[in-house]
Protein backbone atom coordinates (compact mmCIF):
# COMPACT_ATOMS: atom_id res chain seq x y z
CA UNK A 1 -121.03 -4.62 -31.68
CA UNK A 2 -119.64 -2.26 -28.90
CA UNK A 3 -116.46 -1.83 -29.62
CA UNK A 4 -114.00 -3.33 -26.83
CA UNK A 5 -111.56 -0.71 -25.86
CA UNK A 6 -108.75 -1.70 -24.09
CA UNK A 7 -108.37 1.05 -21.03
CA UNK A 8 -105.34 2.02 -19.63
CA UNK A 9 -107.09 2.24 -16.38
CA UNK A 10 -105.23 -1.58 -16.62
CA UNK A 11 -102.45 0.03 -15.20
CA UNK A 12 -104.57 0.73 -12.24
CA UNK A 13 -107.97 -0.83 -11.70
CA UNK A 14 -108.79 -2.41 -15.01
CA UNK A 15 -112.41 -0.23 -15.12
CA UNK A 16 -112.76 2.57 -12.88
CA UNK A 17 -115.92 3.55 -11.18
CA UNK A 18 -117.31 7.38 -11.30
CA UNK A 19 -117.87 9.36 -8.37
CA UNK A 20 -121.58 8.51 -8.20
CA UNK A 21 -120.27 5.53 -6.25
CA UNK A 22 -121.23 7.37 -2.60
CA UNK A 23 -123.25 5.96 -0.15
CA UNK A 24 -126.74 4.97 -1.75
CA UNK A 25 -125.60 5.88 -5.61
CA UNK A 26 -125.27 3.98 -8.76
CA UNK A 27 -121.72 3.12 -10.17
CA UNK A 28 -120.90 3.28 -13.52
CA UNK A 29 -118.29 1.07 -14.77
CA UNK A 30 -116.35 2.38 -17.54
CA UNK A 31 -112.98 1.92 -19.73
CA UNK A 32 -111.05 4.91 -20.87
CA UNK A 33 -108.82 5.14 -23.81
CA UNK A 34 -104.97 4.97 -22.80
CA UNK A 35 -103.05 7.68 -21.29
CA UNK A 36 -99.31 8.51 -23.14
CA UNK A 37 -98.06 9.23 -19.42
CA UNK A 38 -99.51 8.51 -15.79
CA UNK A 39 -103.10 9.34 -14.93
CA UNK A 40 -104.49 11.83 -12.77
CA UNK A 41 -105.43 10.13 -9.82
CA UNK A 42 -107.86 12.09 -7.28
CA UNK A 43 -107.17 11.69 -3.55
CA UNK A 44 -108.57 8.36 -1.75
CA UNK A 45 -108.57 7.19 1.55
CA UNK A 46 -105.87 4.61 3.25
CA UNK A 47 -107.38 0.77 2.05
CA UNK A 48 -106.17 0.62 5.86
CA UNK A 49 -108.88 2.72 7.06
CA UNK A 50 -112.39 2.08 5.09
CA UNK A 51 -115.91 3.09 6.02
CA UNK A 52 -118.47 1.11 7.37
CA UNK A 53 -119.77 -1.62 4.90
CA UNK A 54 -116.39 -2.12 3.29
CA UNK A 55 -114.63 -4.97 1.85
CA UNK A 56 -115.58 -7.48 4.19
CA UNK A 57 -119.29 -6.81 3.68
CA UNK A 58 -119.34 -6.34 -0.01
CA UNK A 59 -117.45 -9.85 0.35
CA UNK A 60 -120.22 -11.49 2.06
CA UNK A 61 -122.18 -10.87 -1.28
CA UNK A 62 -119.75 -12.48 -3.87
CA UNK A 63 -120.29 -16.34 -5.04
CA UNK A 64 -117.17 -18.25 -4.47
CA UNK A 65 -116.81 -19.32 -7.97
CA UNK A 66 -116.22 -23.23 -8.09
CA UNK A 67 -113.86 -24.69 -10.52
CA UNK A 68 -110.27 -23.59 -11.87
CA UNK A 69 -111.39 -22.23 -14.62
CA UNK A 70 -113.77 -18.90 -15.21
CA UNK A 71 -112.87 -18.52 -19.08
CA UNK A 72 -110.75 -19.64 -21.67
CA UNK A 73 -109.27 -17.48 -24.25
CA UNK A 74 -107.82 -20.16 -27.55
CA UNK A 75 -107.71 -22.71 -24.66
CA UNK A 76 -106.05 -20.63 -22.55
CA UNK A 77 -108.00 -20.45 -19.11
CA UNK A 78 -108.36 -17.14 -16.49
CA UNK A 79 -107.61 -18.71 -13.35
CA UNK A 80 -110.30 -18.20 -10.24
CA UNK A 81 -107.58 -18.03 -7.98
CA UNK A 82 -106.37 -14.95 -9.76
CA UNK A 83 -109.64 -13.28 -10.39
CA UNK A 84 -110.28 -13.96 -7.04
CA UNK A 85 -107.17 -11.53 -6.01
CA UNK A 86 -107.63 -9.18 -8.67
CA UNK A 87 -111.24 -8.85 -7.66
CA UNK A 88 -110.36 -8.05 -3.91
CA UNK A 89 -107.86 -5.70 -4.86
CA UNK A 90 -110.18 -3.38 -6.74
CA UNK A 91 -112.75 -3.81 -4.57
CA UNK A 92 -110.70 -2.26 -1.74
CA UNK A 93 -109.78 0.38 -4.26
CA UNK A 94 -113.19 1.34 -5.42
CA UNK A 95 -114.54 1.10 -1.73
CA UNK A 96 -112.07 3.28 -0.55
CA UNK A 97 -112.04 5.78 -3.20
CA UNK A 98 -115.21 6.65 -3.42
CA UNK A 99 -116.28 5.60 0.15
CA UNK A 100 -118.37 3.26 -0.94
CA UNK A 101 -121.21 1.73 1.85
CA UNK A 102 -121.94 -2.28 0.67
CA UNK A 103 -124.68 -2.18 3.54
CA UNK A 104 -126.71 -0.29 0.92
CA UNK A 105 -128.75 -2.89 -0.95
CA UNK A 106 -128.37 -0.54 -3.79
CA UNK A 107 -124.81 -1.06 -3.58
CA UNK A 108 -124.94 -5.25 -3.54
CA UNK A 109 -126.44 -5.40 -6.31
CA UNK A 110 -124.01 -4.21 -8.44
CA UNK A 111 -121.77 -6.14 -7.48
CA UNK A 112 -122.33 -9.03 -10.04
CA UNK A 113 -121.86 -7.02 -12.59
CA UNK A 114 -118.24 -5.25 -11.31
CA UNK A 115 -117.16 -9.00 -11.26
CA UNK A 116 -118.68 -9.59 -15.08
CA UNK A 117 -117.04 -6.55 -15.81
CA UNK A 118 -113.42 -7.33 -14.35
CA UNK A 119 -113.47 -10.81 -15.73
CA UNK A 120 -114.03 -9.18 -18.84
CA UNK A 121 -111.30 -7.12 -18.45
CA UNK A 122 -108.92 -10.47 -17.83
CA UNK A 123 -110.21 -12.09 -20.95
CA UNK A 124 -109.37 -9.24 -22.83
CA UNK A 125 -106.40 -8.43 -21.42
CA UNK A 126 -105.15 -12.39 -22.12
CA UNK A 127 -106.16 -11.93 -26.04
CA UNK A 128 -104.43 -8.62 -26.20
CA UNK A 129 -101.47 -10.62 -24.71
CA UNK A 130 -101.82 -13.59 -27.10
CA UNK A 131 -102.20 -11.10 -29.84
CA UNK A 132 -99.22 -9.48 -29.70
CA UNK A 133 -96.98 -12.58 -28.51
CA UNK A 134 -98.63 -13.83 -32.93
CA UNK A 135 -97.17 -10.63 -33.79
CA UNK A 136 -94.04 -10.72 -32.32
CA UNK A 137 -94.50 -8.03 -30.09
CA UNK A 138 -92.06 -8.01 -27.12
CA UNK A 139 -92.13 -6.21 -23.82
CA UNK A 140 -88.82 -6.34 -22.04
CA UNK A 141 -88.13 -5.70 -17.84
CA UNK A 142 -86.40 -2.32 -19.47
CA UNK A 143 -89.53 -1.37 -21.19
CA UNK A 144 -91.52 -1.74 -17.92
CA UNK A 145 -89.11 -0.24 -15.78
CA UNK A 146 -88.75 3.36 -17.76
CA UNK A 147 -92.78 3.31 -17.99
CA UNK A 148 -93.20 2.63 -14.44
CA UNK A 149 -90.39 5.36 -13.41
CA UNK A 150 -92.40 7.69 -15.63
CA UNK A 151 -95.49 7.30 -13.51
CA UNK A 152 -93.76 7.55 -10.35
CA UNK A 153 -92.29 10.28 -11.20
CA UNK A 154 -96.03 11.86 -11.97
CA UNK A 155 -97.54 10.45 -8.88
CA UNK A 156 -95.18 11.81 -6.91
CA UNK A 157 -95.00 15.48 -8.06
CA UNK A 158 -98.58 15.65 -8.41
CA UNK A 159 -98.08 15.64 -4.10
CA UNK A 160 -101.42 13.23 -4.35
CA UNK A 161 -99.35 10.63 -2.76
CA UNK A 162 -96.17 11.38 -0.26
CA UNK A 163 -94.16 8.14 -1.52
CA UNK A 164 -94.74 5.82 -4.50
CA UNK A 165 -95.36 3.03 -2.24
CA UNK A 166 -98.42 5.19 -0.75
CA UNK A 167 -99.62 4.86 -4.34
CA UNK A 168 -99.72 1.06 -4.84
CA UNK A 169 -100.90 0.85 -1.18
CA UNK A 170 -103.74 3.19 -1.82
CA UNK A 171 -104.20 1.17 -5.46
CA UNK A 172 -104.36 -2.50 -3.50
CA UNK A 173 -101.09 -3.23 -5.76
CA UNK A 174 -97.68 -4.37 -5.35
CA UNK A 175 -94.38 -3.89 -7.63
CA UNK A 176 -95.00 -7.04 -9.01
CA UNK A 177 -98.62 -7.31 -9.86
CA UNK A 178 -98.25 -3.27 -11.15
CA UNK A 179 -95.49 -4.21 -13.82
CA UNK A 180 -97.81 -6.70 -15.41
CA UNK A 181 -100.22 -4.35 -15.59
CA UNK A 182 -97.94 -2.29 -17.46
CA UNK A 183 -96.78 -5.07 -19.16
CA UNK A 184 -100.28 -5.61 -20.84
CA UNK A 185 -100.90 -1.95 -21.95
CA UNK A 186 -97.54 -1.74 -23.22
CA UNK A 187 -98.75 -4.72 -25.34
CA UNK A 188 -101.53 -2.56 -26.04
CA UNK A 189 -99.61 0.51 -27.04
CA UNK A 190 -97.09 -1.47 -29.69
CA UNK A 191 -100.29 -3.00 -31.04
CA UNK A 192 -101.86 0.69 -31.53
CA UNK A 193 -99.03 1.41 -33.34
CA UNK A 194 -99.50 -1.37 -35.83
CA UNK A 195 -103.16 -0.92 -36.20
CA UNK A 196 -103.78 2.09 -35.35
CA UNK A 197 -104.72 3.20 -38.95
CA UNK A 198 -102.79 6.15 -40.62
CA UNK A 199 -101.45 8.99 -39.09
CA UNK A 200 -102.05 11.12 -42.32
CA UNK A 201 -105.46 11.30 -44.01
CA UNK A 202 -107.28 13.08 -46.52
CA UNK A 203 -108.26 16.54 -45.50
CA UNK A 204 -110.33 19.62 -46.49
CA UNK A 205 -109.12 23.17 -45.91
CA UNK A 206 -112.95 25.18 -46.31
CA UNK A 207 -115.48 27.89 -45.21
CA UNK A 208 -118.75 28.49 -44.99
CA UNK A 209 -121.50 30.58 -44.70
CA UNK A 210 -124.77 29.32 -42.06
CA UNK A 211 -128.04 31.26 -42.27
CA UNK A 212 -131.81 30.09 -41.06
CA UNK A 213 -133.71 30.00 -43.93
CA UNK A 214 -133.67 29.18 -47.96
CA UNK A 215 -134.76 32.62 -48.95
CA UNK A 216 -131.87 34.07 -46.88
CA UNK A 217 -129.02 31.78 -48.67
CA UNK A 218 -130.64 32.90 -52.23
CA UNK A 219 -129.62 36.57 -51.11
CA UNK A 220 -126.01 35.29 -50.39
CA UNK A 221 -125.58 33.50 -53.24
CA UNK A 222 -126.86 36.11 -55.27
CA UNK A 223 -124.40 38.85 -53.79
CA UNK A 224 -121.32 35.62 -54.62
CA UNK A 225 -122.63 35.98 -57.92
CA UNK A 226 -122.37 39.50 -58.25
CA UNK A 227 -119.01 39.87 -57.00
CA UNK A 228 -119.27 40.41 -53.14
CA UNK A 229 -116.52 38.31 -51.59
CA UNK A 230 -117.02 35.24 -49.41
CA UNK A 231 -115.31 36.47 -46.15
CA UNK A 232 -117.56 39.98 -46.06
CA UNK A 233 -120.35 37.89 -46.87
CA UNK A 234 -119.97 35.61 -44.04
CA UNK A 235 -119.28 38.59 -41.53
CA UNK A 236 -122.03 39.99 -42.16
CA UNK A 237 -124.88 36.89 -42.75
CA UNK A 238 -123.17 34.00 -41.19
CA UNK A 239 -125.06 32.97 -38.01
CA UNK A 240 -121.98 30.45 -36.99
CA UNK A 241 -120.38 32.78 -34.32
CA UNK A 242 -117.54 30.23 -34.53
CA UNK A 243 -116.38 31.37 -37.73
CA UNK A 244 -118.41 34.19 -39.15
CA UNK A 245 -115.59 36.84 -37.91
CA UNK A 246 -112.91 35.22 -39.65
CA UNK A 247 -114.87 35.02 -43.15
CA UNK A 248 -116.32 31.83 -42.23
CA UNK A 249 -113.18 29.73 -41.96
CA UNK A 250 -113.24 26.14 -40.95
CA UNK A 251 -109.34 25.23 -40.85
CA UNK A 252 -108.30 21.85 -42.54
CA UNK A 253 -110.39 19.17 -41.45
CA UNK A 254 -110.80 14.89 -42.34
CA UNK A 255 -113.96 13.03 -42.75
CA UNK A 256 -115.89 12.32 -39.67
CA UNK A 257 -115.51 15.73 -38.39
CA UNK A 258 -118.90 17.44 -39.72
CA UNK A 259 -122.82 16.52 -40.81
CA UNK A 260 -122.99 13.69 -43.80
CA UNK A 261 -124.50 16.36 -45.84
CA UNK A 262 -121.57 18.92 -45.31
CA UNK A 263 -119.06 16.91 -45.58
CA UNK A 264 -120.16 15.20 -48.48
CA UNK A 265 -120.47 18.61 -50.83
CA UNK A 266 -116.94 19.64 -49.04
CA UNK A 267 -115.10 16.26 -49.89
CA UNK A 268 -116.41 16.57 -53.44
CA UNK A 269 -116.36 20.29 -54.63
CA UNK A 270 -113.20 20.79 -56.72
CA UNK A 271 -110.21 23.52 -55.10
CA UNK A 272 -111.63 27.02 -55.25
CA UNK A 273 -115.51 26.37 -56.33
CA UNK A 274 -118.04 27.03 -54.07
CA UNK A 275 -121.55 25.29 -53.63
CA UNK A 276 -125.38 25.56 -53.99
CA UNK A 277 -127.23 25.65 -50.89
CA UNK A 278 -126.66 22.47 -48.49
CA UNK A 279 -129.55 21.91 -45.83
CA UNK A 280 -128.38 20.37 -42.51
CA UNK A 281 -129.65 20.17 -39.23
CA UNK A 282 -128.11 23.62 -38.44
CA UNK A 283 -129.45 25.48 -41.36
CA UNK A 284 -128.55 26.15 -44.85
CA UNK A 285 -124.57 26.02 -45.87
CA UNK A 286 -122.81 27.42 -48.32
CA UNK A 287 -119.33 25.99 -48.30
CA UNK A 288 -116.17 26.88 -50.36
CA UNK A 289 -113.33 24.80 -50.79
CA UNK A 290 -109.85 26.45 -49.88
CA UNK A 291 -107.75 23.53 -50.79
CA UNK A 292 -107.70 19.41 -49.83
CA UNK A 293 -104.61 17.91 -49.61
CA UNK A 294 -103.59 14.34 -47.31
CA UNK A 295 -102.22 15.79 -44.89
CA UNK A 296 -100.97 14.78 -40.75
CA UNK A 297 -103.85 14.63 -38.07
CA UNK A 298 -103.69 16.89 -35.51
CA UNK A 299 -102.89 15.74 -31.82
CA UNK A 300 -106.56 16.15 -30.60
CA UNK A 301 -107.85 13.59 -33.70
CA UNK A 302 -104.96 11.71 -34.06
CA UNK A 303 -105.78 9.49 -30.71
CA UNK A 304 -109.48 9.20 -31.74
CA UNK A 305 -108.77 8.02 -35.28
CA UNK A 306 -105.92 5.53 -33.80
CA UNK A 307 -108.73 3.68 -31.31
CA UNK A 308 -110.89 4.12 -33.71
CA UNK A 309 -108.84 1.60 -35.91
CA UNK A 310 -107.54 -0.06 -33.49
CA UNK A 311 -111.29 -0.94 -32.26
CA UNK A 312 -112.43 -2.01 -35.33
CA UNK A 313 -109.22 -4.86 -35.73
CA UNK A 314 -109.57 -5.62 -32.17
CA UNK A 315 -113.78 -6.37 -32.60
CA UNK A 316 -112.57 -8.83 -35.73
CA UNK A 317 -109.78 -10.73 -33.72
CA UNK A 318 -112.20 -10.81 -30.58
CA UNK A 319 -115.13 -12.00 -32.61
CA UNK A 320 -112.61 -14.46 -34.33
CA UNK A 321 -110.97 -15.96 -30.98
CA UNK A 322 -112.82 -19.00 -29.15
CA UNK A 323 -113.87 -17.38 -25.79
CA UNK A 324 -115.60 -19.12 -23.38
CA UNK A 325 -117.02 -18.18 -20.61
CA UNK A 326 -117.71 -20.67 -17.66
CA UNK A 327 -119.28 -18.72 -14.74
CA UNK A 328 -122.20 -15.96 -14.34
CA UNK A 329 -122.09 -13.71 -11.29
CA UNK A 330 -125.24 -13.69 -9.38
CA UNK A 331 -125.87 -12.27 -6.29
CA UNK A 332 -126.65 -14.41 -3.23
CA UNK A 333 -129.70 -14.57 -1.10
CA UNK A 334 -128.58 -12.53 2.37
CA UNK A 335 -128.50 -14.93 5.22
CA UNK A 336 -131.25 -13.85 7.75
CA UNK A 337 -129.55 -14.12 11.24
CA UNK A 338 -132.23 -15.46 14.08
CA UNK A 339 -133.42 -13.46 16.52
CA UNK A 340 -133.15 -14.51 20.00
């Protein structure tokens, strides 16, 4: 199952829409992992002053849902009425962010699935919230506050915007509906932190020496054998220009990072031996271990390994939770207007 990510684009849009969403082009709806600090947000236009085929048309094209009820997460139910808002307010985002004509057929069509996709976002965003209320998990006015001065303070200075109200005008948002959306991925960001897996792992300090054929590597591991050492050996035969100056070293690095096959003779080689020849798609490998030790994940993993985990709990609870959906977004018929 596709893991469900929560994004932190919740503390904008909830999904966000790529730049292929011009006149005639297909949008891609996507989630992105959560930001530590306030996203970069590229220019839009005023909400105030859309294109041609904005809101109102792309409005036309949108099923009233009927009933109170769209879902229910554990019995509890996302309200129409709010979808209803939240589903404006991004539209005039999107629209006006990426200039976005709903006159284009092309365009309508999509538009059932940006609805599936933000009522997805609510039912998610309602377990993450019910998840964290069964842990305990509080988020307090204070805790908002700070995290929304943060990303003022960002806005601002990036000069994007002139004032911070500019910002929640140009995101369709108000100081109200924005703290709840920081409310929720503050949720999110205490429940990383819980299940987020562990910030240390186990790790393999190694190098290695890549070259294109069998009968090559026999000639390297010949010269090991005869007392040539491993750094001159991968100067001079190595054929990974990432490494092959410095003797062929890798750096410390956990499972997950390289090929099954290399990382399997690297995870198992005791300290200080060196291998036979391992075939990959790259080539043939010989690979020495330096040392392995658990040891903390650098920066750049450490997020990826963290929603990774994080991913993997969420799926179970999600897969666990009685979610019911009540509505599916279909696109009506246009109305054909006489002629006289």
């Amino acid at each position: 199952m596709k893991t469900r990510t929560i994004a932190a684009a919740m503390l904008l849009l909830g999904l966000a829409l790529t730049s292929g969403c011009a006149k005639g082009a297909t949008p891609t709806a996507t989630v992105a992992p959560g930001p530590t600090s306030a996203p970069t947000i590229d220019p839009v236009l005023s909400p105030t002053s859309l294109p041609p085929g904005g809101v109102d048309v792309a409005w036309q094209h949108i099923v009233q849902p009927t009933g109170t009820a769209l879902a229910r997460v554990n019995g509890e139910e996302v309200d129409s009425e709010e979808f209803l808002a939240v589903l404006k307010r991004q539209l005039h985002v999107v629209t006006a962010q990426y200039a976005v004509d709903w006159n284009e057929p092309s365009n309508q069509s999509l538009i059932p699935g940006f609805e599936d996709q933000i009522l997805s976002q609510m039912i998610q965003d309602v377990l993450l919230r019910q998840l964290a209320t069964a842990e305990g998990i509080t988020v307090t006015d204070e805790d908002i506050e700070t995290e929304r001065a943060s990303i003022e303070k960002e806005v601002v200075s990036s000069g994007q915007y002139p004032t911070w109200e500019a910002f929640l005008l140009a995101m369709g948002s108000n100081p109200k509906d924005f703290g709840e959306q920081i409310r929720t991925y503050l949720y999110y960001k205490k429940l990383l932190s819980l299940h987020g897996g562990p910030t240390e792992v186990e790790q393999v300090n190694a190098r290695h020496i890549l070259v294109d054929s069998e009968e090559k590597g026999q000639e390297v591991l010949k010269k090991l054998k005869e007392g040539a050492t491993f750094a001159d050996l991968a100067k001079e035969y190595s054929t990974d220009t990432g490494s092959a100056s410095s003797g062929g070293d890798l750096g410390w690095f956990p499972r997950g990072m390289m090929v099954t096959e290399f990382e399997e003779a690297a995870f198992t080689l005791p300290i200080g031996e060196t291998s036979g020849l391992i075939k990959t798609d790259f080539g043939y490998h010989i690979i020495q271990v330096v040392d392995r030790g658990t040891r903390p994940l650098p920066a750049e993993m450490l997020e990826q390994h963290q929603q990774e985990a994080f991913g993997a709990w969420y799926d179970a609870e999600y897969e666990n939770a009685k979610i019911e959906t009540l509505v599916t977004f279909e696109t009506p018929e246009p109305t054909l207007t006489p002629t006289s």
